[in-house]
N, C-alpha and C. Protein backbone atom coordinates (compact mmCIF):
# COMPACT_ATOMS: atom_id res chain seq x y z
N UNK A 1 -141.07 195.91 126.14
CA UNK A 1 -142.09 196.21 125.14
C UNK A 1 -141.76 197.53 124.45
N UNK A 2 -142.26 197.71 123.28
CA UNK A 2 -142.21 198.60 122.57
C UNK A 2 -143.25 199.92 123.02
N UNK A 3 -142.72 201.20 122.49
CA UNK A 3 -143.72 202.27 122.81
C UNK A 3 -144.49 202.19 121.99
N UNK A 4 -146.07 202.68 122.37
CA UNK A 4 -146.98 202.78 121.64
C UNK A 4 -146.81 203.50 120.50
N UNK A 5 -148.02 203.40 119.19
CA UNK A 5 -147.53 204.08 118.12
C UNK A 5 -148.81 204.54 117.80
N UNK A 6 -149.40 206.08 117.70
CA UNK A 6 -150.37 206.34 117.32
C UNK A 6 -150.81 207.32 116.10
N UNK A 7 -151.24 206.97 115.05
CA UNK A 7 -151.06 207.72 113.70
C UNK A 7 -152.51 208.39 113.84
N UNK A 8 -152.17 209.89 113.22
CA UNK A 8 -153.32 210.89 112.87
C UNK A 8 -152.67 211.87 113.35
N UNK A 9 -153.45 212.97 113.12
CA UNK A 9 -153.27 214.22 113.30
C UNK A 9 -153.92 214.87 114.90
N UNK A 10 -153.10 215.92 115.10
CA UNK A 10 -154.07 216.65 116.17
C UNK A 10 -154.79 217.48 116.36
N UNK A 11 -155.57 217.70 114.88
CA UNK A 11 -156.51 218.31 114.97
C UNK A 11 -157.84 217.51 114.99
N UNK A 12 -157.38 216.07 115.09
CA UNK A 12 -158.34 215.30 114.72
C UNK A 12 -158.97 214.96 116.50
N UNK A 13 -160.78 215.03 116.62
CA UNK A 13 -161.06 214.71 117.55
C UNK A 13 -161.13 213.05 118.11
N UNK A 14 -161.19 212.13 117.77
CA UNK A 14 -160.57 210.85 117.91
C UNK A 14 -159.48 210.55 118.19
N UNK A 15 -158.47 211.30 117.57
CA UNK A 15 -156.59 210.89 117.63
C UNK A 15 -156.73 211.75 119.24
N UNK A 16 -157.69 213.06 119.11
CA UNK A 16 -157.15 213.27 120.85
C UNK A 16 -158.23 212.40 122.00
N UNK A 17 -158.96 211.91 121.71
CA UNK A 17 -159.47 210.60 122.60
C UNK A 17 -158.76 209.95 123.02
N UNK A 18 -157.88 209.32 121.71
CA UNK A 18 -156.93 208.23 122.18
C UNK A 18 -155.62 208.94 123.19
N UNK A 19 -155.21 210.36 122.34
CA UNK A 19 -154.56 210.82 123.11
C UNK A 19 -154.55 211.29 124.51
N UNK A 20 -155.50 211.09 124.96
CA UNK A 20 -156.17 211.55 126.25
C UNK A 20 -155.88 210.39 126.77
N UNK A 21 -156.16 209.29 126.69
CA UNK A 21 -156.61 207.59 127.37
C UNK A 21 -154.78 207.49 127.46
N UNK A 22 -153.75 207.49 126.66
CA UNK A 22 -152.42 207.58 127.17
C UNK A 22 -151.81 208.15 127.72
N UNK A 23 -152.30 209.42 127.43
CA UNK A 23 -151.58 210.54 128.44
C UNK A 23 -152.38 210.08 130.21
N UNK A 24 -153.77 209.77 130.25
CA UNK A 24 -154.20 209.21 131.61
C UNK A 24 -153.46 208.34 131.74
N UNK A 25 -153.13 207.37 131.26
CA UNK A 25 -152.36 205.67 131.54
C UNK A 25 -150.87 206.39 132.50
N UNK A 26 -150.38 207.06 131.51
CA UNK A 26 -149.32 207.88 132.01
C UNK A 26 -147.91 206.72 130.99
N UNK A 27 -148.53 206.74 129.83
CA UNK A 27 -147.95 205.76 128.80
C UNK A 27 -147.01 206.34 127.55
N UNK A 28 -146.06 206.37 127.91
CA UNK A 28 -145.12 206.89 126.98
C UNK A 28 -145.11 206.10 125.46
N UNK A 29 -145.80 207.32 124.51
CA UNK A 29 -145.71 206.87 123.07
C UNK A 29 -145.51 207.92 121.88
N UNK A 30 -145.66 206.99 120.94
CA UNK A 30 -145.40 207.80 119.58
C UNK A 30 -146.47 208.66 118.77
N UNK A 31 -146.50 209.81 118.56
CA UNK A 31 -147.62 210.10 117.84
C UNK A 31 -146.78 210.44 116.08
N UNK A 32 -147.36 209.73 115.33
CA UNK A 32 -146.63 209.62 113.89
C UNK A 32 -148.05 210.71 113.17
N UNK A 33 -147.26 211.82 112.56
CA UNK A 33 -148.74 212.71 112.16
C UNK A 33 -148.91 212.42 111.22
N UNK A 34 -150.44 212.12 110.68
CA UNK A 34 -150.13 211.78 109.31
C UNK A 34 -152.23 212.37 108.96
N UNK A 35 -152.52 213.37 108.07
CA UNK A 35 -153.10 214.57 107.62
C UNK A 35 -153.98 213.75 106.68
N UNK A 36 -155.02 213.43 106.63
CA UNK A 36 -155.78 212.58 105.90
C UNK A 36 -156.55 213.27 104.99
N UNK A 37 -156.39 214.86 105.08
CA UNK A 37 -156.85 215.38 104.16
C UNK A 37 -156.05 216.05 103.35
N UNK A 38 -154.92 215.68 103.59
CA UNK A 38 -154.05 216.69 102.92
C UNK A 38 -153.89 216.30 101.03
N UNK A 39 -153.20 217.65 100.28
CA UNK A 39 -153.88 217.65 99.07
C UNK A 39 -153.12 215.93 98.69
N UNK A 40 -152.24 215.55 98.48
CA UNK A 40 -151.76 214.59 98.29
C UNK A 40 -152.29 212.89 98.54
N UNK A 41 -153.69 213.39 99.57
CA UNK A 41 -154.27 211.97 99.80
C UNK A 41 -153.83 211.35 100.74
N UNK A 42 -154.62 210.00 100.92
CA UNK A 42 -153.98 209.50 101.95
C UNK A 42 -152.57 208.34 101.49
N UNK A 43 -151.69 208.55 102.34
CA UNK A 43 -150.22 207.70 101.43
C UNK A 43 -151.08 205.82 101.74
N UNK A 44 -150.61 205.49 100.83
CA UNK A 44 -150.87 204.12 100.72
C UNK A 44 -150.52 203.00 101.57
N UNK A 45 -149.46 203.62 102.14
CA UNK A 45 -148.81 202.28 103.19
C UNK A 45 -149.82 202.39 104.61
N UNK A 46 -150.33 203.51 104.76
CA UNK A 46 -151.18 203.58 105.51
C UNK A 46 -152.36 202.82 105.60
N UNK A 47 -152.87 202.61 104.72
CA UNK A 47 -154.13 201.91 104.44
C UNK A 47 -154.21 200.67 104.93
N UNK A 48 -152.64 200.00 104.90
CA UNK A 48 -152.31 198.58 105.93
C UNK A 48 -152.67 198.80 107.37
N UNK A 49 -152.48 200.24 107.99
CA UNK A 49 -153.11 200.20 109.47
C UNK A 49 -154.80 200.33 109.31
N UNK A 50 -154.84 200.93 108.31
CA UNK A 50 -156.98 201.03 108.57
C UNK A 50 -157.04 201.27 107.48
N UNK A 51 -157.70 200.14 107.21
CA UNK A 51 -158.25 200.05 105.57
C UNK A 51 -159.51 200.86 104.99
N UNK A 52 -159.61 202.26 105.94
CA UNK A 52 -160.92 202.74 105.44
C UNK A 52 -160.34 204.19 105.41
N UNK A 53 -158.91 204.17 106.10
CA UNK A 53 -158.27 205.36 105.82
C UNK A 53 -158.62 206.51 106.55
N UNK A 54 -159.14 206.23 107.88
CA UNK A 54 -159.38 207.21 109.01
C UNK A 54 -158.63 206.88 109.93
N UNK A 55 -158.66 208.26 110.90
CA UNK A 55 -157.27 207.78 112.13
C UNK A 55 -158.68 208.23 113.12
N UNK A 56 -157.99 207.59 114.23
CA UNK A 56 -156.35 207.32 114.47
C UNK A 56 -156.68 205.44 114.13
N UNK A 57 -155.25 204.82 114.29
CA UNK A 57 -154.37 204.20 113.84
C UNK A 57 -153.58 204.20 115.44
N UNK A 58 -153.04 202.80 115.35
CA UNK A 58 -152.73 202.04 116.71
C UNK A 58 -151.70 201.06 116.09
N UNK A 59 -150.76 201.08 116.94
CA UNK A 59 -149.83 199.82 116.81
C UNK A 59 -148.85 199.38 118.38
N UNK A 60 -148.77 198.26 118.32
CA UNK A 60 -147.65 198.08 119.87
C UNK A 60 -147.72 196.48 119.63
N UNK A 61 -146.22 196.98 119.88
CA UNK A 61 -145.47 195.69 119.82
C UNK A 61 -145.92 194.37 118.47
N UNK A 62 -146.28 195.00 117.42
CA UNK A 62 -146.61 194.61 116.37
C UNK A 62 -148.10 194.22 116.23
N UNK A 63 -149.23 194.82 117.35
CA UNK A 63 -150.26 194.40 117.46
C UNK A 63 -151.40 195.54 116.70
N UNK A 64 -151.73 195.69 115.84
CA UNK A 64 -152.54 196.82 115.04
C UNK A 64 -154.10 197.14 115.51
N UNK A 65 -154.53 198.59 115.47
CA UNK A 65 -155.74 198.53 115.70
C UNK A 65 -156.38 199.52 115.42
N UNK A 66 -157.70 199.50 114.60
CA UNK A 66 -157.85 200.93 114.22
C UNK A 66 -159.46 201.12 114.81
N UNK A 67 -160.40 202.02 114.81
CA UNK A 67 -161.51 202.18 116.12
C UNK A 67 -160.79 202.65 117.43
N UNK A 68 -161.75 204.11 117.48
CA UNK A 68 -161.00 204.97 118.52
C UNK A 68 -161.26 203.96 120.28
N UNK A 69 -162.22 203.40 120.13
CA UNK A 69 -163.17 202.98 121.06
C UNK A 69 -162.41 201.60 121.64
N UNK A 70 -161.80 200.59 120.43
CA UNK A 70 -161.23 199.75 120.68
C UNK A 70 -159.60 199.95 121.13
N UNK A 71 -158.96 201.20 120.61
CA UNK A 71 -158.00 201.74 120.98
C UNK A 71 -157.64 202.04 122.81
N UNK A 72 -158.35 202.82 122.69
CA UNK A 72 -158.76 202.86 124.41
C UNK A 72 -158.89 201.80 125.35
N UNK A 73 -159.93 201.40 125.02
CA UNK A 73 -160.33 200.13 125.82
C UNK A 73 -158.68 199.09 126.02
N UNK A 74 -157.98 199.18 124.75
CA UNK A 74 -156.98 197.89 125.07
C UNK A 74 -155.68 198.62 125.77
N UNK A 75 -155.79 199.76 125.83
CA UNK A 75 -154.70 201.31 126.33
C UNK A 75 -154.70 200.69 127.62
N UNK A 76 -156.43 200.83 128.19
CA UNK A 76 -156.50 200.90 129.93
C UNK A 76 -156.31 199.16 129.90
N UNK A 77 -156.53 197.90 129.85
CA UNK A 77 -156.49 196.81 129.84
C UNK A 77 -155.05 196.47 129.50
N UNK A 78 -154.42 196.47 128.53
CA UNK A 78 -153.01 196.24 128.63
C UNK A 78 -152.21 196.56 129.02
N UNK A 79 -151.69 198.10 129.20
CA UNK A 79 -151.07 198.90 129.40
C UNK A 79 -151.07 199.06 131.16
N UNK A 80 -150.24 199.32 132.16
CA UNK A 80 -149.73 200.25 133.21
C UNK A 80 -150.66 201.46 133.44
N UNK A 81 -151.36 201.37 134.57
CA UNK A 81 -151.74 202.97 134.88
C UNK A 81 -152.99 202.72 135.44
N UNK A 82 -153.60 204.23 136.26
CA UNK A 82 -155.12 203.67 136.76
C UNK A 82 -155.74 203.38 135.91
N UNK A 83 -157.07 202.73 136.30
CA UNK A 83 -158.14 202.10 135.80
C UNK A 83 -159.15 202.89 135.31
N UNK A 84 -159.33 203.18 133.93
CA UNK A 84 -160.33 204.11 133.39
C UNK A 84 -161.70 203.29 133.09
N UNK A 85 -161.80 202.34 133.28
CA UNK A 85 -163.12 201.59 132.90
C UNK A 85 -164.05 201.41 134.46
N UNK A 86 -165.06 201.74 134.62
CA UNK A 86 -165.66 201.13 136.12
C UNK A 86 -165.54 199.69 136.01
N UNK A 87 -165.44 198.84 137.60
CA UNK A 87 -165.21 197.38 137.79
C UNK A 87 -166.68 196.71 137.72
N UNK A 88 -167.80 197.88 138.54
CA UNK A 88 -169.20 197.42 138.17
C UNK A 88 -169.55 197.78 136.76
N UNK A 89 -170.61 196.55 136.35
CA UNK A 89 -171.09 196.11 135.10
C UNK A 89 -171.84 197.25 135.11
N UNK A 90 -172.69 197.57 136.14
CA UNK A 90 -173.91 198.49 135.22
C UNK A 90 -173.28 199.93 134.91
N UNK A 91 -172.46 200.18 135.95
CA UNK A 91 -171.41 201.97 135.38
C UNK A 91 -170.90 201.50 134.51
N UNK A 92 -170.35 200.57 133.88
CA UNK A 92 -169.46 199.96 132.63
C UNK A 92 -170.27 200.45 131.40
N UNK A 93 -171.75 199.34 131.55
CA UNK A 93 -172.04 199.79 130.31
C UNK A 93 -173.12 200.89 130.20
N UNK A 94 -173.33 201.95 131.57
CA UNK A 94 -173.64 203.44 131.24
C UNK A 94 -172.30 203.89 130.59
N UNK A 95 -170.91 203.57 131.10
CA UNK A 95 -169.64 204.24 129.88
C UNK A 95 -169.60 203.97 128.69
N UNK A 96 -170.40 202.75 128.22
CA UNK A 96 -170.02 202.40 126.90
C UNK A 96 -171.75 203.22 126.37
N UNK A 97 -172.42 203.46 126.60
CA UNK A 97 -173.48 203.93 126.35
C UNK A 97 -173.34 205.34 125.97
N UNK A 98 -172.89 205.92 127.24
CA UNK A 98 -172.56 207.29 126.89
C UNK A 98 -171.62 207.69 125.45
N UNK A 99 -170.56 206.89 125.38
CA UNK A 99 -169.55 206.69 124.32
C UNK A 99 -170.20 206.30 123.35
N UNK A 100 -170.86 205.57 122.66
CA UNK A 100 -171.40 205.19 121.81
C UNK A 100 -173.05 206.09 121.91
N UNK A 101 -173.45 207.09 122.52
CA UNK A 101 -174.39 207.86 121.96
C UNK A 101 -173.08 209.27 121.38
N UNK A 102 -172.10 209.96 122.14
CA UNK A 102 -171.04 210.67 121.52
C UNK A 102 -170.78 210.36 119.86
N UNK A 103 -170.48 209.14 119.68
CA UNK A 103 -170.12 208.72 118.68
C UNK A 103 -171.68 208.70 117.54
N UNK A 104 -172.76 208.01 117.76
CA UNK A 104 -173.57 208.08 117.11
C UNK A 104 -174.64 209.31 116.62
N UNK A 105 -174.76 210.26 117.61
CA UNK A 105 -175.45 211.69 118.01
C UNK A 105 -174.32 212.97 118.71
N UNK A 106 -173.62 212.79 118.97
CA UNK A 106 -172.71 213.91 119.54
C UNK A 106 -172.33 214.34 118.34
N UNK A 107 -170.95 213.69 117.68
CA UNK A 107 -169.89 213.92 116.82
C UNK A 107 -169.72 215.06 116.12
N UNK A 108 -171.12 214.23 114.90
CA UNK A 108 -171.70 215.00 113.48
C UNK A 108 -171.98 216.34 113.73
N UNK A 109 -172.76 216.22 115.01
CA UNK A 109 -173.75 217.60 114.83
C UNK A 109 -172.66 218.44 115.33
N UNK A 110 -171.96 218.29 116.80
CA UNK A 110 -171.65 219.10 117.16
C UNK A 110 -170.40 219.87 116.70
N UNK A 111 -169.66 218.63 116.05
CA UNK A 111 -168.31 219.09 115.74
C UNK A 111 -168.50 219.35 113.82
N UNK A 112 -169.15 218.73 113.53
CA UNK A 112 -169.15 219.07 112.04
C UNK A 112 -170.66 220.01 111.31
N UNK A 113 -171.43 219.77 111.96
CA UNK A 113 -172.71 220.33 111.69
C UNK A 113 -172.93 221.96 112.25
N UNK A 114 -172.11 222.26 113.41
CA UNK A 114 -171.85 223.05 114.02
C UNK A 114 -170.41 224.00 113.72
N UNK A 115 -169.70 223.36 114.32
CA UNK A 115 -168.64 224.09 114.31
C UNK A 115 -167.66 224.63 113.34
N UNK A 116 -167.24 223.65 112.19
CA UNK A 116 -166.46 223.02 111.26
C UNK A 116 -167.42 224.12 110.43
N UNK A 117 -169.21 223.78 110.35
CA UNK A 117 -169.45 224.14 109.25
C UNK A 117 -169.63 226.25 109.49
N UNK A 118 -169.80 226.42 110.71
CA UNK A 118 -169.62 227.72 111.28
C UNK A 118 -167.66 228.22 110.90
N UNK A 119 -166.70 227.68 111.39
CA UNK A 119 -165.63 228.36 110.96
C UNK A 119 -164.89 227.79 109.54
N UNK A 120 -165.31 227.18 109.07
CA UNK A 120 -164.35 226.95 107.59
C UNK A 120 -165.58 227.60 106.66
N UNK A 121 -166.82 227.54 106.26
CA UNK A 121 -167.54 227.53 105.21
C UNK A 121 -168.09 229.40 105.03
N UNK A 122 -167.77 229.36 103.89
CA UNK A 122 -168.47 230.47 103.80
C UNK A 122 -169.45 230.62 102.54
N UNK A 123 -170.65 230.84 102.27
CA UNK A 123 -170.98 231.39 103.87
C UNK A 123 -171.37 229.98 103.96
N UNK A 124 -171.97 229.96 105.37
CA UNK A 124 -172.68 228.50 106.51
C UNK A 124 -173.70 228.11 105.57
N UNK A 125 -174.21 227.28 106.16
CA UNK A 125 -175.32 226.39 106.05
C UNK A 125 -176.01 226.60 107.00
N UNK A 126 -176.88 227.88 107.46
CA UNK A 126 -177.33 228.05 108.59
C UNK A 126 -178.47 226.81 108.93
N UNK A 127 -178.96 226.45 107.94
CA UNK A 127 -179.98 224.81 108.30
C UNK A 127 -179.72 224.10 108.83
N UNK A 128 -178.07 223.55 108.53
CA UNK A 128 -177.50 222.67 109.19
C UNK A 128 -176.84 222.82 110.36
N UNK A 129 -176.50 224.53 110.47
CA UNK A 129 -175.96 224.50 111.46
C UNK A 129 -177.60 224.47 112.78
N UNK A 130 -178.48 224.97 112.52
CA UNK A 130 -179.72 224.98 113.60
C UNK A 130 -179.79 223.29 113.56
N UNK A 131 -180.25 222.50 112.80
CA UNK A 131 -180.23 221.00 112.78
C UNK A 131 -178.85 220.80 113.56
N UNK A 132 -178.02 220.83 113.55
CA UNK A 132 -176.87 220.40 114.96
C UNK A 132 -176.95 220.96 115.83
N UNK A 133 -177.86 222.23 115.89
CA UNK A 133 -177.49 222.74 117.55
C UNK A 133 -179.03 222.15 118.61
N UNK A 134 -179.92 221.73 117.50
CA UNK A 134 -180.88 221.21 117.98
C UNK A 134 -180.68 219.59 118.71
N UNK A 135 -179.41 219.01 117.62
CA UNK A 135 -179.58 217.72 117.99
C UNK A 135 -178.51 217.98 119.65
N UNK A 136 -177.33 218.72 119.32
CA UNK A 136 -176.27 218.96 120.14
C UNK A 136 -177.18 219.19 121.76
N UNK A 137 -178.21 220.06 121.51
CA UNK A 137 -178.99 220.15 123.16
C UNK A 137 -179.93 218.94 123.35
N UNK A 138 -180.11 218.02 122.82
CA UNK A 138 -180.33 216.64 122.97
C UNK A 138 -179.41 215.90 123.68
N UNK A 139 -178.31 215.82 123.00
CA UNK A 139 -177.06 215.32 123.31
C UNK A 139 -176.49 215.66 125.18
N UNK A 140 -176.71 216.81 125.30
CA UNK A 140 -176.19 218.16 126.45
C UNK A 140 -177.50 217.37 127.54
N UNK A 141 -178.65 217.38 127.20
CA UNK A 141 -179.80 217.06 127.99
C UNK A 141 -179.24 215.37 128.87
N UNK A 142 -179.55 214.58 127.13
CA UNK A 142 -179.40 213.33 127.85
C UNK A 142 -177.75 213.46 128.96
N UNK A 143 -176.77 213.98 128.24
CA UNK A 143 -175.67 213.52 129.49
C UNK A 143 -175.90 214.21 130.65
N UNK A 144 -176.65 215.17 130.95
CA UNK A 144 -177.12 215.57 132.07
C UNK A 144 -177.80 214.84 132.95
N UNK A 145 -178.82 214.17 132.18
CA UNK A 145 -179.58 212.67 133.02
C UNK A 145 -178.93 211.74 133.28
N UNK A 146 -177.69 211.42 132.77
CA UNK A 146 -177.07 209.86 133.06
C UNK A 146 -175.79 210.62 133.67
N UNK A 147 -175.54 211.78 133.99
CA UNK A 147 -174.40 211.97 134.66
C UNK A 147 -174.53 211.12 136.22
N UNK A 148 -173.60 210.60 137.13
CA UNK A 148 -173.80 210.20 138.27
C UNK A 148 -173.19 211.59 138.67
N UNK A 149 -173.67 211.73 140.52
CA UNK A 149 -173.14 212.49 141.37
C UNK A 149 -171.57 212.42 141.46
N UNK A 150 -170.67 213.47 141.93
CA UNK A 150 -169.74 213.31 141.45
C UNK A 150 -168.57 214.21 140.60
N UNK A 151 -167.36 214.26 140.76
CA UNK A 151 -166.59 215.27 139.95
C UNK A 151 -166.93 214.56 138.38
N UNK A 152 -166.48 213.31 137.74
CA UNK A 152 -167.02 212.41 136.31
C UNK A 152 -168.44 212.44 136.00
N UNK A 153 -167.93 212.52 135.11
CA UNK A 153 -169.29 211.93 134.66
C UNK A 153 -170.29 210.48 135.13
N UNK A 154 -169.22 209.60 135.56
CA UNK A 154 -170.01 208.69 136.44
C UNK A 154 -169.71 208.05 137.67
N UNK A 155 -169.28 209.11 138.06
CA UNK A 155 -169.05 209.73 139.73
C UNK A 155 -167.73 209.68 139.74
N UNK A 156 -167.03 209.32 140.73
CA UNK A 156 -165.57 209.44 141.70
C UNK A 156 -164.45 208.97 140.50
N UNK A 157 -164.80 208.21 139.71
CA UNK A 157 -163.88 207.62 138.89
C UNK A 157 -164.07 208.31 137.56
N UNK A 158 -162.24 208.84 137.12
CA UNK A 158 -162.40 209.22 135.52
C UNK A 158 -162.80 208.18 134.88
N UNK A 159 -163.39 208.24 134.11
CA UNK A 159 -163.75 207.08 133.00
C UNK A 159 -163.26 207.03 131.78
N UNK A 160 -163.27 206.00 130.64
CA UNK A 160 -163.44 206.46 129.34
C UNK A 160 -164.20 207.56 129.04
N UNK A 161 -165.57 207.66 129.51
CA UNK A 161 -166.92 208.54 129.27
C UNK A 161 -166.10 209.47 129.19
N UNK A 162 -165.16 210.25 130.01
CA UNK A 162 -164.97 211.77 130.34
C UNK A 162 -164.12 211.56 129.28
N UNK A 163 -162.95 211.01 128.81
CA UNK A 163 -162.24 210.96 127.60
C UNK A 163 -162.47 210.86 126.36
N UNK A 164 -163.86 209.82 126.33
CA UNK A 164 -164.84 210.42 124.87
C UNK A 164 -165.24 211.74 124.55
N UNK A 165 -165.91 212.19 125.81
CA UNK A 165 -166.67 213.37 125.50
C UNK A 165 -165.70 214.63 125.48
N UNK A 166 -165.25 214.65 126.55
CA UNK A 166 -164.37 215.94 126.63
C UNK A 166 -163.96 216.68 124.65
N UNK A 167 -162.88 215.91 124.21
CA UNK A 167 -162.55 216.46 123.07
C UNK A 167 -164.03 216.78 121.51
N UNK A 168 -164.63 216.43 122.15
CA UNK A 168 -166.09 216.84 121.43
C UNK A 168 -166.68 218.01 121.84
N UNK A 169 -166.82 217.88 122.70
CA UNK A 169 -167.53 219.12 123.54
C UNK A 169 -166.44 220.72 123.08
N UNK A 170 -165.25 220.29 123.53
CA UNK A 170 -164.17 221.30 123.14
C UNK A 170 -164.30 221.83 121.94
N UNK A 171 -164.55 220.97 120.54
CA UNK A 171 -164.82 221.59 119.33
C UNK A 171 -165.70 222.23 119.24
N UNK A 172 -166.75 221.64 120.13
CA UNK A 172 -168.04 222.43 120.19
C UNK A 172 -168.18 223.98 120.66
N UNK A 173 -167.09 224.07 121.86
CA UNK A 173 -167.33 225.42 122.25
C UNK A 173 -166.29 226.38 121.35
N UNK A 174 -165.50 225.60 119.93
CA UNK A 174 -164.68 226.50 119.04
C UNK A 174 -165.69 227.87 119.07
N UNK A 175 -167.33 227.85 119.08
CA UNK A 175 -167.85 228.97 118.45
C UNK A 175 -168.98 228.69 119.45
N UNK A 176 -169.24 230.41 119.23
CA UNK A 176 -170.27 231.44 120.18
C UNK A 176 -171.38 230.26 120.02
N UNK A 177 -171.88 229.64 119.33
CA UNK A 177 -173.15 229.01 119.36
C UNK A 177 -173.14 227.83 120.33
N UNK A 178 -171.73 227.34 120.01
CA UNK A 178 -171.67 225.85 121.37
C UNK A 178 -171.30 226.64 123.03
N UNK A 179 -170.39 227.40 122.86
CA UNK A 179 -170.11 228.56 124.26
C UNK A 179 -172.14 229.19 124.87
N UNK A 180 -172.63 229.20 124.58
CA UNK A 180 -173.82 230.02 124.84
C UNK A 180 -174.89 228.61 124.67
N UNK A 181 -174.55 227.58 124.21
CA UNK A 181 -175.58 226.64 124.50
C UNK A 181 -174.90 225.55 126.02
N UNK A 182 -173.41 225.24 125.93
CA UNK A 182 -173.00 224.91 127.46
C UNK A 182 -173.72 225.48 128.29
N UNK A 183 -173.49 226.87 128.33
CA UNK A 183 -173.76 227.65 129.57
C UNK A 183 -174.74 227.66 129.87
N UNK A 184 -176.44 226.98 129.55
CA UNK A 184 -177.28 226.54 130.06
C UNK A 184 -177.59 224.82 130.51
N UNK A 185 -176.36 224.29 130.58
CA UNK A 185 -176.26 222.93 131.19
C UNK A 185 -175.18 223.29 132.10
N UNK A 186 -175.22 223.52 133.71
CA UNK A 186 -174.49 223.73 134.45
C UNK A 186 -173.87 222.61 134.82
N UNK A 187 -174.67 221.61 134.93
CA UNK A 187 -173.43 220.03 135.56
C UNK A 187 -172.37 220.43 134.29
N UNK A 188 -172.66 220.10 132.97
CA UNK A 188 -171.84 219.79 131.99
C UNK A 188 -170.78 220.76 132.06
N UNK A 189 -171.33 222.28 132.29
CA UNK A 189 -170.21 222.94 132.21
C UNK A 189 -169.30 222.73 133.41
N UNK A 190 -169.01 222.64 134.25
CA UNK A 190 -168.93 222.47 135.48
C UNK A 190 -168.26 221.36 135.61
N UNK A 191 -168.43 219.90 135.00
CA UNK A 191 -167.60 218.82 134.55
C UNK A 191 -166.50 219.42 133.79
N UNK A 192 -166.90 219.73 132.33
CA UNK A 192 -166.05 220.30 131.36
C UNK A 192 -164.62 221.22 132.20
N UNK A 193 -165.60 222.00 133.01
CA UNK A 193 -164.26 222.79 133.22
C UNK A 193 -162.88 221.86 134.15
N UNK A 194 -163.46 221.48 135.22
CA UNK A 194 -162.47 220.23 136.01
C UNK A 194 -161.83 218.88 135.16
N UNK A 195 -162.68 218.65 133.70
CA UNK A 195 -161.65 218.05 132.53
C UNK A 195 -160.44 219.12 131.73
N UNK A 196 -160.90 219.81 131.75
CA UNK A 196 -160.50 221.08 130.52
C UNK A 196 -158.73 221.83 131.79
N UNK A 197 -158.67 221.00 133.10
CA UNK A 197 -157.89 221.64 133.67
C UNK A 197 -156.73 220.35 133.96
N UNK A 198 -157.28 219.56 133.53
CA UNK A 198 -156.50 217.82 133.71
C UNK A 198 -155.10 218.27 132.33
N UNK A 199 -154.13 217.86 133.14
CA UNK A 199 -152.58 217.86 132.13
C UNK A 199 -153.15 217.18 130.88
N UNK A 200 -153.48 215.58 131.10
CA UNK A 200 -153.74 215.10 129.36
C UNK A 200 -154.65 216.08 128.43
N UNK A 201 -155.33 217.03 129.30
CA UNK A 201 -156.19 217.56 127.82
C UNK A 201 -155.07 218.63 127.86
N UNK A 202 -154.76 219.21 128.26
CA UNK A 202 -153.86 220.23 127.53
C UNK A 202 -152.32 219.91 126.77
N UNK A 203 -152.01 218.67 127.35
CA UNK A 203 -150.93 217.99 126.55
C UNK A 203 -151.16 217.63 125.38
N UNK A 204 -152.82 217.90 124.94
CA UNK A 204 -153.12 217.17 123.57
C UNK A 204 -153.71 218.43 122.69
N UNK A 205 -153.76 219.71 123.67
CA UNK A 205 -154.50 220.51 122.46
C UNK A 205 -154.11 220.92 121.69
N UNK A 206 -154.82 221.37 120.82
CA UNK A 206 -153.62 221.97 119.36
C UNK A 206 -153.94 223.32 119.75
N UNK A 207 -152.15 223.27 119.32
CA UNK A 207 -151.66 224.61 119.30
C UNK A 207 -151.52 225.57 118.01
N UNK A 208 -152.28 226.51 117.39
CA UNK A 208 -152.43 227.30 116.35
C UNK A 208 -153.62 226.74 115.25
């Protein structure tokens, strides 16, 4: 079989999801960078992997796929390596729950409402940034309630969950406002840090 092929950038928090779920597999692949904001646009041949022109972007063995969520999922299922999904149904779909509140309520606020709009904008949007840090301790609350006992998030086993969240959370603590709102969720921080020390997240962080 062919090595995996994964297009986007690494500053992008999705491309390091996926990058996380291979580097766990312990799956030797390609990362093809390709800058979706850059001034030039997005190149056109691209648009054949994801027609909406967001990464990441998936390919193996001529099989295409774009959705960070579906990326993963077919990483741990096809691919060689431990098992990142729980075998019981009901931890299964607390992982897909957790993942899909990240994605629906995490993302925005924390990484773009927050952070993004705290270090690129000047000046801020301080509205928006209080509207994300409000929703972000929502976010911090509920995974505190559905965390299981346990080093994971849903106990003994890494999951997807910890590979969704992790690279979110990380943008989040780019700035004093996400650093000082962790530190009053002790499970989370406390998870975070025993992810934040795992080889795949540091094999994926960006450097500069």
């Amino acid at each position: 079989m062919t090595k995996p092929i994964l297009y986007g950038a690494d500053y992008s928090v999705y491309v390091r999801i996926a990058r996380m779920t291979l580097e766990e597999k312990g799956v030797d692949y390609e990362l093809v960078p390709l800058d979706i904001f850059a001034a030039e646009g997005i190149p056109a041949w691209f648009l054949e992997h994801h027609p909406f022109g967001r990464i990441p972007a998936f390919e193996h063995d001529g099989f295409r796929l774009f959705e960070t969520g579906a990326i993963a999922r077919y990483v741990d299922e096809a691919l060689d390596g431990p098992a990142l999904q729980p075998a019981d149904p009901r931890v299964r779909a607390r992982m897909g729950q957790i993942v899909g509140m990240l994605d629906a309520y995490g993302y925005r606020a924390m990484v773009w409402d927050v952070a993004v709009e705290r270090l690129e904008k000047a000046p801020a949007d301080e509205e928006l940034i209080a509207a994300g840090l409000r929703q972000a301790e929502t976010v911090l609350k509920v995974l505190t309630s559905l965390k299981a006992k346990g080093p994971w998030l849903l106990g003994e086993q890494l999951t997807l969950a910890d590979l969704h969240t992790a690279p979110v959370i990380a943008y989040f603590l780019k700035v004093a406002e996400g650093r000082d709102m962790l530190a009053r969720f002790a499970d989370i921080e406390s998870w975070y840090s025993r992810i934040a020390a795992r080889p795949s997240f540091a094999r994926t962080e960006k450097v500069g």
